[in-house]
Protein backbone atom coordinates (compact mmCIF):
# COMPACT_ATOMS: atom_id res chain seq x y z
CA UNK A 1 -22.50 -25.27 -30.21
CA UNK A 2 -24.58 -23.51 -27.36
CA UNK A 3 -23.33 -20.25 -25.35
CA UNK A 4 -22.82 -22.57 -22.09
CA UNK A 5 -21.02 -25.15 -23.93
CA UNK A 6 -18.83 -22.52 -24.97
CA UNK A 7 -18.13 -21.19 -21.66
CA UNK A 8 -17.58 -24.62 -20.02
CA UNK A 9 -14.94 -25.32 -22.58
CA UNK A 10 -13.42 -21.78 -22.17
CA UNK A 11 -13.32 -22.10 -18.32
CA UNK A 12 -11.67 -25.59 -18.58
CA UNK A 13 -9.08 -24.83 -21.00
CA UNK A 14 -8.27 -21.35 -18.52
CA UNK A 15 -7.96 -23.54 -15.38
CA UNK A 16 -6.00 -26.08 -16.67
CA UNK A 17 -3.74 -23.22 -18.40
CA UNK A 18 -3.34 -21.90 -15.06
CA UNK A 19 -2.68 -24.50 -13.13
CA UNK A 20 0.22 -25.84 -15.72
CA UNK A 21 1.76 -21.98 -15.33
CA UNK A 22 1.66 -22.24 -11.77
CA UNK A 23 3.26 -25.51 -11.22
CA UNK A 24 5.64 -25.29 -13.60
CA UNK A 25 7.48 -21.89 -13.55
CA UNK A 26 10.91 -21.05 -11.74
CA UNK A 27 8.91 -19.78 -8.65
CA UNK A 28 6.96 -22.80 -7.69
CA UNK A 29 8.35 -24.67 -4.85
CA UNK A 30 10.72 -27.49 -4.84
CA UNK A 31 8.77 -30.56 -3.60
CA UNK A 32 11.09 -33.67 -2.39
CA UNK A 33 10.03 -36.76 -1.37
CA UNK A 34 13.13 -39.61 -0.83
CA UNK A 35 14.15 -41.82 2.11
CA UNK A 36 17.08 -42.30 4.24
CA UNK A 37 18.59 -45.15 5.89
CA UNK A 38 14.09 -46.51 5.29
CA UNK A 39 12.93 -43.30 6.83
CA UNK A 40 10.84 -40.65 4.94
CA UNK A 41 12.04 -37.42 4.22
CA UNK A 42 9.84 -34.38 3.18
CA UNK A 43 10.92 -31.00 1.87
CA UNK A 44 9.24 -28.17 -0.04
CA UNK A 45 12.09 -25.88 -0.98
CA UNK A 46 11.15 -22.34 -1.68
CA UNK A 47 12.08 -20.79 -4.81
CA UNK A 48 10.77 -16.87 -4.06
CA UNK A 49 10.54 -15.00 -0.84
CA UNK A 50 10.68 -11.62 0.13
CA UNK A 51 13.07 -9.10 0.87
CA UNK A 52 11.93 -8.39 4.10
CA UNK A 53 13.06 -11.69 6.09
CA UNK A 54 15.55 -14.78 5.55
CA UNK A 55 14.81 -17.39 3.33
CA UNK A 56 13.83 -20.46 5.66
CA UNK A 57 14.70 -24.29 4.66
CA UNK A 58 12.44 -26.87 6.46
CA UNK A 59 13.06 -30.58 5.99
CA UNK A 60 10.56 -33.32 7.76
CA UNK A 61 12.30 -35.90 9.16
CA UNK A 62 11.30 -37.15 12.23
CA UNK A 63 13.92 -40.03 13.17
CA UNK A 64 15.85 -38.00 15.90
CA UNK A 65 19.63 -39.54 14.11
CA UNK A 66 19.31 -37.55 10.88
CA UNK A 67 21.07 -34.56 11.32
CA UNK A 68 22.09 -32.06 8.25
CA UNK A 69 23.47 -28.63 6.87
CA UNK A 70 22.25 -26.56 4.07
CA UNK A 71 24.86 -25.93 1.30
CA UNK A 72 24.24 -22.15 -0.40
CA UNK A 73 25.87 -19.08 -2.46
CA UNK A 74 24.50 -16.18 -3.94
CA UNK A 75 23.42 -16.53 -7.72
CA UNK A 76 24.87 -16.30 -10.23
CA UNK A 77 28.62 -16.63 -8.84
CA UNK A 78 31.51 -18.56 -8.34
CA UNK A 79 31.80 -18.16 -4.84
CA UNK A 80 32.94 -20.79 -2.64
CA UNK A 81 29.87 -22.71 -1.30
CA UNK A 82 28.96 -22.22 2.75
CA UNK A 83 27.48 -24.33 4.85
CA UNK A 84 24.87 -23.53 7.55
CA UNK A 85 23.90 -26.25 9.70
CA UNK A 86 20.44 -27.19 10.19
CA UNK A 87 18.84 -27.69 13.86
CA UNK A 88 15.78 -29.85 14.99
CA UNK A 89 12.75 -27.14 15.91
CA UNK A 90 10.91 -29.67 18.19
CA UNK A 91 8.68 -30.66 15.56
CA UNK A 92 10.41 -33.88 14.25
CA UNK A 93 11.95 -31.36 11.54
CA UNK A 94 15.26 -29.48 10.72
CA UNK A 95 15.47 -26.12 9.72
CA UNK A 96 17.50 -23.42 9.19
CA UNK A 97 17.66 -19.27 7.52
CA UNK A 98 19.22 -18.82 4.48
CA UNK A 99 19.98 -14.68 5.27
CA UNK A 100 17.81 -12.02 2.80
CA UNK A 101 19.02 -10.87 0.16
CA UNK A 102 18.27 -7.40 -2.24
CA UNK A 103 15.55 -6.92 -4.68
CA UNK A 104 16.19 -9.70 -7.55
CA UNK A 105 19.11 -10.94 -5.47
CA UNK A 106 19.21 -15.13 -5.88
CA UNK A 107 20.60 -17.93 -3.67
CA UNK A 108 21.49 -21.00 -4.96
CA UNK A 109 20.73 -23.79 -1.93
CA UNK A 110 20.92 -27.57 -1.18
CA UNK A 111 20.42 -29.72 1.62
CA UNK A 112 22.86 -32.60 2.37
CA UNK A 113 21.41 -34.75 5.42
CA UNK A 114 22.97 -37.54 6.91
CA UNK A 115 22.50 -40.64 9.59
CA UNK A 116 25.67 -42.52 10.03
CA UNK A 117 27.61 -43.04 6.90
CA UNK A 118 24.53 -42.66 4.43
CA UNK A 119 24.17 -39.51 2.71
CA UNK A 120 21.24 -37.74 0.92
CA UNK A 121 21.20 -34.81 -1.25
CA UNK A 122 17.75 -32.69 -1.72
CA UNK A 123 17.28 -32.10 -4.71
CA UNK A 124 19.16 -35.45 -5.63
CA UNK A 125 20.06 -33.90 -9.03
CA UNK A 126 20.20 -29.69 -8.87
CA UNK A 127 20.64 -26.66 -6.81
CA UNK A 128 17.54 -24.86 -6.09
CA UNK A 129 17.79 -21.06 -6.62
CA UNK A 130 15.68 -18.89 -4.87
CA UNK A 131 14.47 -15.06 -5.79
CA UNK A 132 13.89 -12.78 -3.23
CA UNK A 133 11.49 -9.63 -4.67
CA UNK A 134 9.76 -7.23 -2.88
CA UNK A 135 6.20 -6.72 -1.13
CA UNK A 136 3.76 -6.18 -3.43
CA UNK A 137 0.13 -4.28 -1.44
CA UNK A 138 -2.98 -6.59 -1.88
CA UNK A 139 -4.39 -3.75 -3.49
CA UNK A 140 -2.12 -3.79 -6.78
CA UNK A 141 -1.35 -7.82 -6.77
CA UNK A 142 -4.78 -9.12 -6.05
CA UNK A 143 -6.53 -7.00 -9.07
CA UNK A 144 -3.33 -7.52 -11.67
CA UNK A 145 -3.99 -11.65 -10.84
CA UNK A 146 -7.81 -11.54 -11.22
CA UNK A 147 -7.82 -9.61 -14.08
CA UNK A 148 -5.22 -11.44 -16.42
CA UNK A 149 -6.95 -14.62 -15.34
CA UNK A 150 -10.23 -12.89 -16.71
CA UNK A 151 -8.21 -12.12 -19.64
CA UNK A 152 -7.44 -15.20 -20.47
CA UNK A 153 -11.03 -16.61 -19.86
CA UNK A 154 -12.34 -14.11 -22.49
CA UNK A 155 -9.29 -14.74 -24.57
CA UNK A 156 -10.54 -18.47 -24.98
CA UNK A 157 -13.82 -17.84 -24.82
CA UNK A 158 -13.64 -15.11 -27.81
CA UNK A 159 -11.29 -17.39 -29.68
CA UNK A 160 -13.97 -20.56 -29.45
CA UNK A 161 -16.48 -17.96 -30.51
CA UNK A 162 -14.78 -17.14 -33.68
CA UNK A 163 -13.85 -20.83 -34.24
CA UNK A 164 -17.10 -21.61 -34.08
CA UNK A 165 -19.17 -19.02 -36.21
CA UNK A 166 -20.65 -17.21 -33.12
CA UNK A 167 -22.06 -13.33 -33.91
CA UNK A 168 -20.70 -11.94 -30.40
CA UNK A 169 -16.87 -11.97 -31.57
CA UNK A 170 -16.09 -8.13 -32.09
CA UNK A 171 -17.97 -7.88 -28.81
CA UNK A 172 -15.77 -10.95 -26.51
CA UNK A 173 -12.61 -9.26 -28.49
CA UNK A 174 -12.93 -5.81 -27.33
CA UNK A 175 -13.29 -7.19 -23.86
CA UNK A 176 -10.57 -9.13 -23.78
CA UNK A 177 -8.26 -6.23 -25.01
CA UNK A 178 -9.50 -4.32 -21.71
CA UNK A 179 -8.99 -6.86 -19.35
CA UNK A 180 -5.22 -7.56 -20.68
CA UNK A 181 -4.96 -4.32 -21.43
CA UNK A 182 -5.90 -3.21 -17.78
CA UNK A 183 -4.44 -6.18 -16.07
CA UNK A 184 -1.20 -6.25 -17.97
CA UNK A 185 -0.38 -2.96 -19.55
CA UNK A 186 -1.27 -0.91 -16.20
CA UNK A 187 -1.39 -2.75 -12.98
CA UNK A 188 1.64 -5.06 -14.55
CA UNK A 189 4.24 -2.44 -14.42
CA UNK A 190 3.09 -2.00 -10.77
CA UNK A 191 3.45 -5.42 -9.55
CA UNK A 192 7.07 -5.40 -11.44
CA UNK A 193 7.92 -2.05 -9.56
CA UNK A 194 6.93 -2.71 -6.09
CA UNK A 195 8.98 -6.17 -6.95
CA UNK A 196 11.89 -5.35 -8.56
CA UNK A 197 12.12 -1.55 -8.72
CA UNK A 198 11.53 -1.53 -12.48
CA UNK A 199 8.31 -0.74 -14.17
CA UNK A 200 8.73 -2.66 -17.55
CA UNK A 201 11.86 -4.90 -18.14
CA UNK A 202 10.82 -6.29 -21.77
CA UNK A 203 11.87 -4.76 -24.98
CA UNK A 204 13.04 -2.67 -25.74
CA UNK A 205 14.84 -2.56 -22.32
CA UNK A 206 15.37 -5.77 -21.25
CA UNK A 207 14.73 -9.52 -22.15
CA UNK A 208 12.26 -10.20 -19.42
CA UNK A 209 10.20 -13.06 -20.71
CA UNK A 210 6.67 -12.33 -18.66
CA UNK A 211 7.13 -8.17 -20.12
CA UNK A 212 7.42 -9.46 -23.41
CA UNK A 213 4.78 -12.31 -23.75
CA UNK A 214 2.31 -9.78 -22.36
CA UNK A 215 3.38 -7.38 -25.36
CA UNK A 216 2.96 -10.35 -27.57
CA UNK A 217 -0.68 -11.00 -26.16
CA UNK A 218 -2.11 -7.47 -26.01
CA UNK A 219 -0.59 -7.19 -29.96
CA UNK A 220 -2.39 -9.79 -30.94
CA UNK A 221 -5.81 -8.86 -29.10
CA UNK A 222 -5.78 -5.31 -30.77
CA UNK A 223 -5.21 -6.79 -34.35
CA UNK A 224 -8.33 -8.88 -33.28
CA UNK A 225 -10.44 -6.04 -31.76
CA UNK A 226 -9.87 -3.53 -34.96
CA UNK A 227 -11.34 -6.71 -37.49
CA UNK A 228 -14.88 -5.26 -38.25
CA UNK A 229 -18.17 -7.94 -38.42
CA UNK A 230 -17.73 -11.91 -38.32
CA UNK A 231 -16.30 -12.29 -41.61
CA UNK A 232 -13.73 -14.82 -42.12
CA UNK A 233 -10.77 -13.27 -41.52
CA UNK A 234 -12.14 -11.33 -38.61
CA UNK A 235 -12.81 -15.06 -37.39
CA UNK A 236 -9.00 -15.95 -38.48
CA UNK A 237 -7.31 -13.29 -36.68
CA UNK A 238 -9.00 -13.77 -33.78
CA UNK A 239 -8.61 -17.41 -33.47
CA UNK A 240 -4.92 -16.85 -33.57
CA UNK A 241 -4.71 -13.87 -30.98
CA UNK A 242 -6.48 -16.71 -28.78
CA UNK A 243 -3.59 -19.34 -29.77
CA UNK A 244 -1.15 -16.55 -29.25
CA UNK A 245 -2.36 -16.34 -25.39
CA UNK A 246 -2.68 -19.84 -24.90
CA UNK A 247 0.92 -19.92 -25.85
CA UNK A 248 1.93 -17.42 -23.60
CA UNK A 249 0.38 -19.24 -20.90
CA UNK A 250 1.89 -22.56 -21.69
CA UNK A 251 5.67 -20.36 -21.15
CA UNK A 252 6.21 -20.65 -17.40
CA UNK A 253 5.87 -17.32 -15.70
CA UNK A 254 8.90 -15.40 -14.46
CA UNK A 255 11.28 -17.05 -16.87
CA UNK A 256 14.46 -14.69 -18.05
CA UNK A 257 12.88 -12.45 -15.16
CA UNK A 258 14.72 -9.90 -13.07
CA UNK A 259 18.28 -10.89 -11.62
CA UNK A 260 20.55 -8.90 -9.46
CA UNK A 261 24.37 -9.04 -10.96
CA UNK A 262 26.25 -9.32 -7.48
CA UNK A 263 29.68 -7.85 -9.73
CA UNK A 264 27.77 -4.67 -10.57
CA UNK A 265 24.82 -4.69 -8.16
CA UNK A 266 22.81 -4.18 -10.67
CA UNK A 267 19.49 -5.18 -11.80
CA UNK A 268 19.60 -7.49 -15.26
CA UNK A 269 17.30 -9.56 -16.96
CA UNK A 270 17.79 -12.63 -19.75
C-alpha cells in the first residue's frame, strides 16, 4: 500500500476518533429537541463552564405562553432541589443563571416548562450536571490540543505502517512518543492545573480517567519506540501501542475527572 494511502487512512481513522471523543464525553453539551402543546422547543444545555461567571440556561421557544423555571443543586448532594425561574430575553427565548461555582464544583440542572396544564421536562429522562473549571491561557490549551491530535495521527499512521510491512516504523514511533510525550506528559499537567488546581490526578494519586489513559498511551509508545529494525515483533508491538491509543480515544474524555466534595471542599476524582 502507497505512503498517501497510508496517510489518508491514518487521517480518517484520527478525525473520526476525534469527533466520537468530542461528542460523546461528559462535557459535550446537552442538545434537546421536543415539542409542547405542537410548538418546538430547542435547548443546548451546557455541561462545562468556567469559574469566572454563572452558568447560563437558554431554551428557544418562541410561543409567548410557555413560561418555565430551572430545577438545580450542587453535585453530588442530597440537597433539597431550588428552583430559579426562567424569563423571556426578547428573543423568543427563556433564560436564566445558574450562580458559579469553585474549581471542579458541579450543578446538577433541569428545565421544567409549561403552557397551561401541559408539562415538559428537558432532558425528558436525566439531570444534566455541569463542571465548572478554570481558565486555561490560549498559550498552554491551544498547543496541548494540537499536539495530542498530532499524536494520535502519527499513532495511526505508525501503527498502519507496521501493519503493513513499511521500513519507516522505528522512525513514525519515535515521533509519536514526542508528540504524546510533549502534548500529554508536559503541557497536560498544565491544562489540568490552570483547571483544577492539580497537576496530575491519575495514579498513583487519583483515579482520573484522562491522567491515566494518557499513562497507558505514552507506556505503550515507549515499548514501541525501544523495538530495534522492522522485525516482526517490532511490527507487533507497535501495532498494539496504536490499538492501545485508539482505545483511549474511543473512552470519552474527562470521565472519573476532577470533582469538588461540597462535605469536605475538597478536590476528588473517581
Amino acid at each position: 500500500m502507497s505512503t498517501r494511502t497510508l496517510w489518508i487512512l491514518a487521517v480518517v481513522v484520527t478525525l473520526a476518533s476525534a469527533l466520537y471523543q468530542r461528542m460523546t464525553g461528559p462535557s459535550y453539551p446537552v442538545r434537546v429537541r421536543a415539542e409542547l402543546a405542537g410548538e418546538p422547543v430547542r435547548a443546548r444545555l451546557e455541561r462545562t463552564h468556567s469559574v469566572a461567571g454563572d452558568l447560563p440556561v437558554r431554551v428557544r421557544a418562541a410561543d409567548p405562553q410557555v413560561a418555565g423555571e430551572v430545577r438545580w443543586r450542587r453535585f453530588p448532594t442530597d440537597e433539597p432541589w431550588r428552583a430559579l425561574p426562567l424569563a423571556r430575553d426578547g428573543e423568543g427565548s427563556l433564560a436564566a443563571q445558574l450562580p458559579a461555582q469553585p474549581s471542579a464544583g458541579k450543578l446538577e440542572y433541569r428545565v421544567r416548562l409549561t403552557r397551561g396544564d401541559e408539562v415538559l421536562d428537558l432532558p425528558a429522562d436525566r439531570a444534566v450536571v455541569a463542571r465548572f473549571k478554570g481558565d486555561v491561557p490560549p498559550w498552554v490549551l491551544a498547543p496541548h490540543i494540537l499536539l495530542m491530535f498530532l499524536g494520535m495521527l502519527w499513532s495511526n499512521r505508525a501503527g498502519l505502517e507496521a501493519a503493513f510491512g513499511g521500513a519507516g516504523r522505528s522512525r513514525l514511533a519515535r515521533r509519536t512518543l514526542g508528540l504524546l510525550a510533549v502534548g500529554g506528559l508536559l503541557l497536560g499537567p498544565l491544562v489540568q492545573k490552570y483547571a483544577f488546581g492539580a497537576y496530575w490526578t491519575g495514579w498513583p494519586f487519583g483515579e482520573d480517567l484522562t491522567d491515566n489513559k494518557l499513562a497507558a498511551a505514552v507506556l505503550a509508545w515507549v515499548a514501541a519506540a525501544l523495538m530495534r529494525g522492522d522485525g516482526r515483533a517490532a511490527r507487533v508491538v507497535t501495532v498494539v501501542a496504536a490499538l492501545v491509543v485508539f482505545a483511549v480515544y474511543m473512552i470519552p474524555h474527562s470521565m472519573n475527572g476532577s470533582t469538588l466534595d461540597y462535605a469536605s471542599m475538597k478536590t476528588v476524582t473517581g
